[in-house]
C-alpha atoms as a PDB file:
ATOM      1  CA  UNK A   1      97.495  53.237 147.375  1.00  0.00           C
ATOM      2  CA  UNK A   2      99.247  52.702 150.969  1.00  0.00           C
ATOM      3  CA  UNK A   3      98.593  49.496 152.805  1.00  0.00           C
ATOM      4  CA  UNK A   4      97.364  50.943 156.230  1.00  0.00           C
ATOM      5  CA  UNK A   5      95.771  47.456 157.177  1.00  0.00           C
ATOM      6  CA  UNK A   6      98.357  47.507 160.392  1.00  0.00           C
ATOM      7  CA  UNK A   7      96.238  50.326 161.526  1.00  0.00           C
ATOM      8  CA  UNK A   8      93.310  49.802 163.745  1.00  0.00           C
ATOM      9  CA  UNK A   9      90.265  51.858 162.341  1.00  0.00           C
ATOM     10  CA  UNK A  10      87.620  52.281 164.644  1.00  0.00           C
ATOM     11  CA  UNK A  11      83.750  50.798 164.371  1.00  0.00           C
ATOM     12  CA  UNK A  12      82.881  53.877 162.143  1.00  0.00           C
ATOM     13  CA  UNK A  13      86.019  53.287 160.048  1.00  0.00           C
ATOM     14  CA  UNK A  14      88.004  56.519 162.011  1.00  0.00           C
ATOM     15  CA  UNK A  15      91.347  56.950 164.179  1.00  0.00           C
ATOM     16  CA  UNK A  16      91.966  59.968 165.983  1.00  0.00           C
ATOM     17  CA  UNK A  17      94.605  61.768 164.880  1.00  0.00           C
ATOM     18  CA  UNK A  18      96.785  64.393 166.944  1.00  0.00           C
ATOM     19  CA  UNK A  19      98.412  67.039 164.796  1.00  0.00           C
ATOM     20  CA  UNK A  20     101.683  68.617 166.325  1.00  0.00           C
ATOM     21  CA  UNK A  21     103.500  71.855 165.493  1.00  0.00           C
ATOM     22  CA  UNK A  22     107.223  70.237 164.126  1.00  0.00           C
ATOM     23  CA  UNK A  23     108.798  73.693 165.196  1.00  0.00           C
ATOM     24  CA  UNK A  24     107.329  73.963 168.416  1.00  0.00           C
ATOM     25  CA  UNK A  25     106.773  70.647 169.937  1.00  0.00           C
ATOM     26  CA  UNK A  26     103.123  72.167 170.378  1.00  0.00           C
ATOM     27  CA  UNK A  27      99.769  70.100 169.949  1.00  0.00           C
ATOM     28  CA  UNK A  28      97.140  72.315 167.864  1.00  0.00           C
ATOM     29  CA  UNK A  29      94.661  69.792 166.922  1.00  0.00           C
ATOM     30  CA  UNK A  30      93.137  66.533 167.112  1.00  0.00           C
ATOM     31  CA  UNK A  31      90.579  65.367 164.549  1.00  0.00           C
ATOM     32  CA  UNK A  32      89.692  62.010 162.690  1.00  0.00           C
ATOM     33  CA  UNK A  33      90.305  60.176 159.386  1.00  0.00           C
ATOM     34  CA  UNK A  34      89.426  57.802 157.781  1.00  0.00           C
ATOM     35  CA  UNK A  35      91.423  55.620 155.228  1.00  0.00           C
ATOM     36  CA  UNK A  36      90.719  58.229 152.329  1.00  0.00           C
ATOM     37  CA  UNK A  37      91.452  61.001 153.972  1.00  0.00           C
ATOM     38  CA  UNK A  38      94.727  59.233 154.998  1.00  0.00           C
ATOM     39  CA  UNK A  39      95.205  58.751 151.551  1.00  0.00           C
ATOM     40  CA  UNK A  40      94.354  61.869 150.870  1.00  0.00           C
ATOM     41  CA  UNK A  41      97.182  63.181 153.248  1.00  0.00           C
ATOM     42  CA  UNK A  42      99.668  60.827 152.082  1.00  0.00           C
ATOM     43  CA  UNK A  43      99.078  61.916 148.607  1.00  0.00           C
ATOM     44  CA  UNK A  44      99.074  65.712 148.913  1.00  0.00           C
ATOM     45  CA  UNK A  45     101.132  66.535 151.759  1.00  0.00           C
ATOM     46  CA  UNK A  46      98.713  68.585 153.260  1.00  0.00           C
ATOM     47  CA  UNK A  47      95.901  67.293 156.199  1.00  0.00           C
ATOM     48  CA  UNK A  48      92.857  66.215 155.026  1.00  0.00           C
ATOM     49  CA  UNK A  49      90.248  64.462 158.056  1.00  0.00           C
ATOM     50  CA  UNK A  50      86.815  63.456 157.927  1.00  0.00           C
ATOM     51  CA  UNK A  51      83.815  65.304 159.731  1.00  0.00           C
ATOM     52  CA  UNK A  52      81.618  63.126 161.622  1.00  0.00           C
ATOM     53  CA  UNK A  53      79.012  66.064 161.716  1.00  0.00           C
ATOM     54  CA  UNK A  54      79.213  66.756 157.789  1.00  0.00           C
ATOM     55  CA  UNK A  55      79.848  63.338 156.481  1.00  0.00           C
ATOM     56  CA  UNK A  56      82.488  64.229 154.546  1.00  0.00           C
ATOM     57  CA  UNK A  57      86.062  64.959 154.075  1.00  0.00           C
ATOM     58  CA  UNK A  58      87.291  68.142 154.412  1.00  0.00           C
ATOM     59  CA  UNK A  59      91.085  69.674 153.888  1.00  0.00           C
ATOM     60  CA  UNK A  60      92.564  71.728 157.033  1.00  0.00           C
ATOM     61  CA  UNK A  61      92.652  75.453 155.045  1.00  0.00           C
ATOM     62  CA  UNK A  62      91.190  74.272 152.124  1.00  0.00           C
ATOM     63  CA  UNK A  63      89.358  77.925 151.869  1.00  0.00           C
ATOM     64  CA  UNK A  64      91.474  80.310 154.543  1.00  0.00           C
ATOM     65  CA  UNK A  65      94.661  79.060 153.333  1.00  0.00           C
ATOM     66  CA  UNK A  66      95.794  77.882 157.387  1.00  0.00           C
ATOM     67  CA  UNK A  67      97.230  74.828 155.900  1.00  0.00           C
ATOM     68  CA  UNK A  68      99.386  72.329 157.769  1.00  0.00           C
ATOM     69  CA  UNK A  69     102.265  70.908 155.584  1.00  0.00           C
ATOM     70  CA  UNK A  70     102.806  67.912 156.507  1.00  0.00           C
ATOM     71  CA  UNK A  71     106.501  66.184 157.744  1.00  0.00           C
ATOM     72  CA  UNK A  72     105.803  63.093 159.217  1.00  0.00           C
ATOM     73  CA  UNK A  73     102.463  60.429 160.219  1.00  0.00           C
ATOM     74  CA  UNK A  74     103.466  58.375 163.463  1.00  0.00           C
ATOM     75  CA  UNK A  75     101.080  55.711 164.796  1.00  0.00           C
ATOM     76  CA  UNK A  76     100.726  54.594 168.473  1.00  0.00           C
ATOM     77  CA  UNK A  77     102.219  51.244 169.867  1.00  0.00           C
ATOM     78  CA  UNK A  78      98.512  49.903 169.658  1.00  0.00           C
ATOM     79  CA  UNK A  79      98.122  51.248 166.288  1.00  0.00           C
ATOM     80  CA  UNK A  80      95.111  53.211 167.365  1.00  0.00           C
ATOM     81  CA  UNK A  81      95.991  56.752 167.233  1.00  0.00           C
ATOM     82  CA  UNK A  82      97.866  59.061 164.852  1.00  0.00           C
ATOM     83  CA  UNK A  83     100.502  61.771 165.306  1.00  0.00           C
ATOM     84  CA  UNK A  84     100.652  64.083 162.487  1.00  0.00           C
ATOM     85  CA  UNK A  85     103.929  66.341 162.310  1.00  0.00           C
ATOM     86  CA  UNK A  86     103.432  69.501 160.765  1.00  0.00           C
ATOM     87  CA  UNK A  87     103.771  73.133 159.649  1.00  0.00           C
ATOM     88  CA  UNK A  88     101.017  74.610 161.092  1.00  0.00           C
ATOM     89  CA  UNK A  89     100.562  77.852 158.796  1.00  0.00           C
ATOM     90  CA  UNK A  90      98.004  80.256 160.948  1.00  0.00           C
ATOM     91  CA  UNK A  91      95.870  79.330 162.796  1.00  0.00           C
ATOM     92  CA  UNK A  92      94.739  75.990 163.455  1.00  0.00           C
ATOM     93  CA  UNK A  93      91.899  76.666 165.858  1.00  0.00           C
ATOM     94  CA  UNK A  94      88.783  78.251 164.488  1.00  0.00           C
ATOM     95  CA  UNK A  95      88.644  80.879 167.244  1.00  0.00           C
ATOM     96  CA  UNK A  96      91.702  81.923 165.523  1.00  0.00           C
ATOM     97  CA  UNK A  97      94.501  80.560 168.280  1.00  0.00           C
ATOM     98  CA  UNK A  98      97.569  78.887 166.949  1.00  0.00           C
ATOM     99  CA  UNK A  99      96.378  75.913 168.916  1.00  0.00           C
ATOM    100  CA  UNK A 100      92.778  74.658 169.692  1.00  0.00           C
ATOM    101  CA  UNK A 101      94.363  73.638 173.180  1.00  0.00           C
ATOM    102  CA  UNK A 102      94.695  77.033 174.518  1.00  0.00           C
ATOM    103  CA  UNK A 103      92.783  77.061 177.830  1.00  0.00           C
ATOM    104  CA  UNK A 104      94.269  75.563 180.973  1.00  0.00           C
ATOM    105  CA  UNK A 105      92.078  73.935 184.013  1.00  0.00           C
ATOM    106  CA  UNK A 106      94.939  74.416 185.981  1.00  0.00           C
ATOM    107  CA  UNK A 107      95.568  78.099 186.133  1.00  0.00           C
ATOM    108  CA  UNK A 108      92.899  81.050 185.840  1.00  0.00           C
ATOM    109  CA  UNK A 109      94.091  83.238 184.043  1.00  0.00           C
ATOM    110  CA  UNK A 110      92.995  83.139 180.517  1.00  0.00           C
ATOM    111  CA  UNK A 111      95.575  82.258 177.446  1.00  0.00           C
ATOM    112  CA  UNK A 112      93.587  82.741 174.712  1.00  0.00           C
ATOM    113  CA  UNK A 113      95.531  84.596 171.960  1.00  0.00           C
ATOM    114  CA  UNK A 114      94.504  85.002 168.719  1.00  0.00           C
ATOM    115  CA  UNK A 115      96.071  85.037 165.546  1.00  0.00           C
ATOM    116  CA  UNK A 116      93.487  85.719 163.184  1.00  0.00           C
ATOM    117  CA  UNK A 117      90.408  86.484 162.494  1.00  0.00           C
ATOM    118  CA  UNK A 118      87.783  83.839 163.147  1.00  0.00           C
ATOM    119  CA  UNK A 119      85.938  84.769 160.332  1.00  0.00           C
ATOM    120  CA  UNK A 120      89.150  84.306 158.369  1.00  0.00           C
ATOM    121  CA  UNK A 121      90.075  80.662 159.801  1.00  0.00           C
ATOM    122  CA  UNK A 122      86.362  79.206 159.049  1.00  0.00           C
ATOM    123  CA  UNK A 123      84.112  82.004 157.447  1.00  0.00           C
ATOM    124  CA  UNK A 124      81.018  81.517 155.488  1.00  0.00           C
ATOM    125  CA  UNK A 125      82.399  81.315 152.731  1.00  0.00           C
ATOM    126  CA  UNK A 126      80.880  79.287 149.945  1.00  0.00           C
ATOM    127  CA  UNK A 127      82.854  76.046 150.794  1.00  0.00           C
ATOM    128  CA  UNK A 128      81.525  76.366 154.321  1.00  0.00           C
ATOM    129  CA  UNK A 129      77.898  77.008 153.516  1.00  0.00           C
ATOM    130  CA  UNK A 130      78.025  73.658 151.007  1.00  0.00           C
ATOM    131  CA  UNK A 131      79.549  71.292 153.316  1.00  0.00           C
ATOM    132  CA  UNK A 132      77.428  72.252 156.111  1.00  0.00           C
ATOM    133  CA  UNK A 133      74.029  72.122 153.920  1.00  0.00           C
ATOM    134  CA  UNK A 134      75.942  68.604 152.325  1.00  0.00           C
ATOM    135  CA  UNK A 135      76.078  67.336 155.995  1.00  0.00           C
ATOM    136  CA  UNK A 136      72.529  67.793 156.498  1.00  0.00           C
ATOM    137  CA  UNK A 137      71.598  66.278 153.879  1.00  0.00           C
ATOM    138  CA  UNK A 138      73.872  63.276 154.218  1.00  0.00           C
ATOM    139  CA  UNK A 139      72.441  63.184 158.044  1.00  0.00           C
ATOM    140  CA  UNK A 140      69.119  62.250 156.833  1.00  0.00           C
ATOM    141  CA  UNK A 141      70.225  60.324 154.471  1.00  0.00           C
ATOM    142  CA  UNK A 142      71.726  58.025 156.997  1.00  0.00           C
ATOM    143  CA  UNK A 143      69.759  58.548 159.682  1.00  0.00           C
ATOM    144  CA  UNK A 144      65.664  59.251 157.775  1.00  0.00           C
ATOM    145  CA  UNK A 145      63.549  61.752 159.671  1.00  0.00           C
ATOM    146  CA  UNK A 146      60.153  61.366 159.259  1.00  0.00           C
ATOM    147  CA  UNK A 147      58.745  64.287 157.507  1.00  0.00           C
ATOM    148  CA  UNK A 148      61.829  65.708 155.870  1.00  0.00           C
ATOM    149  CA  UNK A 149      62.010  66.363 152.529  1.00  0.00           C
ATOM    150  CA  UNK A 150      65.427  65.210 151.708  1.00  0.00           C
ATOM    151  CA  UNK A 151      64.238  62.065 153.231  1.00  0.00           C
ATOM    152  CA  UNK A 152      61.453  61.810 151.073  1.00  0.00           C
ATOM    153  CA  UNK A 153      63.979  62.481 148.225  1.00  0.00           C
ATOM    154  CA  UNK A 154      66.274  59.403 149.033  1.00  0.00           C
ATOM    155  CA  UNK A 155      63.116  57.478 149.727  1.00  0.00           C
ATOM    156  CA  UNK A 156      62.117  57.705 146.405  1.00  0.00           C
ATOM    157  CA  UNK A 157      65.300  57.161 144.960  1.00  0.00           C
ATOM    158  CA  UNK A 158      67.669  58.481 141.651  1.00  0.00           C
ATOM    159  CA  UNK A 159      65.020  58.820 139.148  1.00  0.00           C
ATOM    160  CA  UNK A 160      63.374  61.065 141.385  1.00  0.00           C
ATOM    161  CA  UNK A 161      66.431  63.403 142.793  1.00  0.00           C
ATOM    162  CA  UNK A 162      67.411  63.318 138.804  1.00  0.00           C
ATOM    163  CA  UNK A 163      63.877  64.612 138.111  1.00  0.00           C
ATOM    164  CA  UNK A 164      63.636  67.693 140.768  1.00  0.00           C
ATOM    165  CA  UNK A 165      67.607  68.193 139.339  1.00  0.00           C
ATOM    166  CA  UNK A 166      66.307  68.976 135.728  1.00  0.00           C
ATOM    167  CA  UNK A 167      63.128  70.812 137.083  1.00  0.00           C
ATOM    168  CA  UNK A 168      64.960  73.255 138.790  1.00  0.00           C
ATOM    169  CA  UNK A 169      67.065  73.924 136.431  1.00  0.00           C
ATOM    170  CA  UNK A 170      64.535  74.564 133.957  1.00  0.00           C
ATOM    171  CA  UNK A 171      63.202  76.861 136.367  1.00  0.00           C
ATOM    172  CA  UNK A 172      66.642  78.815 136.887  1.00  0.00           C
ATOM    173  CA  UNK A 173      66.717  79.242 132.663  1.00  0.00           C
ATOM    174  CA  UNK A 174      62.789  80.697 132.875  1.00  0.00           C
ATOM    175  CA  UNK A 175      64.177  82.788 135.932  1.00  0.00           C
ATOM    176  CA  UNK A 176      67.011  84.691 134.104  1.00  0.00           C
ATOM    177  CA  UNK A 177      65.063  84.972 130.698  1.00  0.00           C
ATOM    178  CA  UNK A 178      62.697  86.794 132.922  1.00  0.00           C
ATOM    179  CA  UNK A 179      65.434  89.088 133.988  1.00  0.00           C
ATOM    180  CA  UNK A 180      64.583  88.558 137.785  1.00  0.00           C
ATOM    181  CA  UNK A 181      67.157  88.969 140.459  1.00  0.00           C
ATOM    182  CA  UNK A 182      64.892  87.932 143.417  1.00  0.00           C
ATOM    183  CA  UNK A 183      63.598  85.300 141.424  1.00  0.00           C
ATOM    184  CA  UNK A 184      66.958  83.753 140.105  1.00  0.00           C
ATOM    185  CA  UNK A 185      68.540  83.442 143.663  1.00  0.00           C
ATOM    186  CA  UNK A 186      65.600  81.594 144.783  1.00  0.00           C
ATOM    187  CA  UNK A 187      65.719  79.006 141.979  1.00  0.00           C
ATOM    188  CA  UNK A 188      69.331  78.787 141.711  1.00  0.00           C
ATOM    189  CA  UNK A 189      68.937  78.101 145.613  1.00  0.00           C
ATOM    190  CA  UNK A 190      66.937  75.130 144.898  1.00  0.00           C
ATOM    191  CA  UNK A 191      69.142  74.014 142.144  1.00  0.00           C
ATOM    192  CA  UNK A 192      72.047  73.868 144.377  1.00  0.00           C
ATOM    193  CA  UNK A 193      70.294  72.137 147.049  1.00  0.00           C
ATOM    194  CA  UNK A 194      69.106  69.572 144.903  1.00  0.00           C
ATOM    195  CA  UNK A 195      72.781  69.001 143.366  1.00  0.00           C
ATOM    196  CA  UNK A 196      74.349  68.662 146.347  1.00  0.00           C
ATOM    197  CA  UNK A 197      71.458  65.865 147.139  1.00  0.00           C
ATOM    198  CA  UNK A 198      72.288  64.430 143.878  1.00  0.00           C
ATOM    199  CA  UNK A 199      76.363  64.100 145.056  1.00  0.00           C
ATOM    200  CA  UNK A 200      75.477  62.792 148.248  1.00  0.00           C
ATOM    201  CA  UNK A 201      73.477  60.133 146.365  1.00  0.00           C
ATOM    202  CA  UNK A 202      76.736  59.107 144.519  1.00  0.00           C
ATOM    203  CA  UNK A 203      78.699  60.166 148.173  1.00  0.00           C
ATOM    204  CA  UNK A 204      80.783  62.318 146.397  1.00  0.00           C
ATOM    205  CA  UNK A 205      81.607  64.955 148.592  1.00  0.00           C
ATOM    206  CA  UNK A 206      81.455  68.419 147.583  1.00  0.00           C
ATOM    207  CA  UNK A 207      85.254  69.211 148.593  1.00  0.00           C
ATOM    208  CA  UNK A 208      86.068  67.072 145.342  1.00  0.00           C
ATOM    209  CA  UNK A 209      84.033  68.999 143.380  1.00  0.00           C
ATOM    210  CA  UNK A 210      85.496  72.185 144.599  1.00  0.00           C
ATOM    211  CA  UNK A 211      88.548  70.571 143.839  1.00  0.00           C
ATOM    212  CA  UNK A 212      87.660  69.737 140.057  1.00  0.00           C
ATOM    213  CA  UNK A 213      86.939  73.500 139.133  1.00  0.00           C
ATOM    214  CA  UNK A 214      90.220  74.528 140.789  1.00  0.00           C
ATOM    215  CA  UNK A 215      92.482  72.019 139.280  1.00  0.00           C
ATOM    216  CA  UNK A 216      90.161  73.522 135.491  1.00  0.00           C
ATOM    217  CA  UNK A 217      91.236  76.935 136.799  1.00  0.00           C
ATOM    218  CA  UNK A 218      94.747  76.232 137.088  1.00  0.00           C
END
């Protein structure tokens, strides 16, 4: 584990960090960690930041493979802010532009090019779809909204979220012995949902789980 206690995290435990093409000098990004996705960085060699709408960590082209290898983590002279040297493969910009700073207030003329497909940068793919659902759910975890169900769900604690987990599963089995397409998605629906309430109990985001069936695969 690094020592990053010279580093000045903010009130909600982040730092910005800027993320710079090594070969071009060019700025793509800027996100935010936190001190695990740091780690995270550190470790792998690869960006890794934290969303502040999903709650979680997430790995820059985890799922469209627009990875940025990293070379080099600079810090400010206040030890506020982050410089991340890199290899930006793709696209770092979900509109699919190299950059994400690609429009100027200074001139008219528009110099937007892209790259790659949007869909391809950030589709809905399944890792998208889970994180966004987990960041809802984490959402009213932190912040209860009167009337929501996954409210109601923390509210009432493990025992209960463990409960609905085993219930809906049990449903899923009686689904597929009953050889019911329309009726399996449905309940597998709900079993998911409830899962991913279960990991954000345990704030266990589902990027690590993602990354435990990989690392089985390989």
């Amino acid at each position: 584990m690094n020592n990053f206690n010279g580093l000045k995290f903010g009130a909600h435990g982040l730092i910005p960090a800027i993320v710079q093409d090594i070969a071009t000098g060019e700025v793509v990004m800027m996100a935010y960690m936190n001190e695990e996705s740091l780690q995270k960085t550190v470790e792998t060699g690869v960006t890794w930041f934290y969303s502040r709408s999903r709650l979680s960590l997430w790995q820059k082209g985890e799922t469209s493979g627009h990875i940025q290898k990293v070379h080099d983590i600079l810090y400010d002279c206040d030890a506020d802010t982050l410089l991340i040297k890199v290899t930006q493969v793709g696209a770092a910009c979900h509109e699919g532009t190299f950059s994400c700073f690609s429009r100027s207030l200074m001139k008219s003329e528009k110099q937007v090019e892209k790259i790659a497909d949007p869909e391809q940068v950030y589709g809905q793919s399944v890792a998208t779809i889970l994180h966004d659902l987990y960041g809802v759910i984490s959402d009213r975890k932190a912040n209860p909204k009167e009337g929501s169900y996954t409210t109601y769900l923390f509210e009432k604690g493990q025992d209960k979220i463990l409960k609905k987990v085993g219930e809906e599963a049990t449903e899923t089995v009686i689904a597929s012995k009953n050889l019911s397409k329309e009726e399996l998605l449905y309940e597998m629906a709900d079993l998911w949902y409830h899962c991913l309430v279960l990991l954000s109990f345990h704030n266990v985001a589902p990027s690590e789980l993602l990354a435990e069936l990989q690392k089985r695969r390989k």
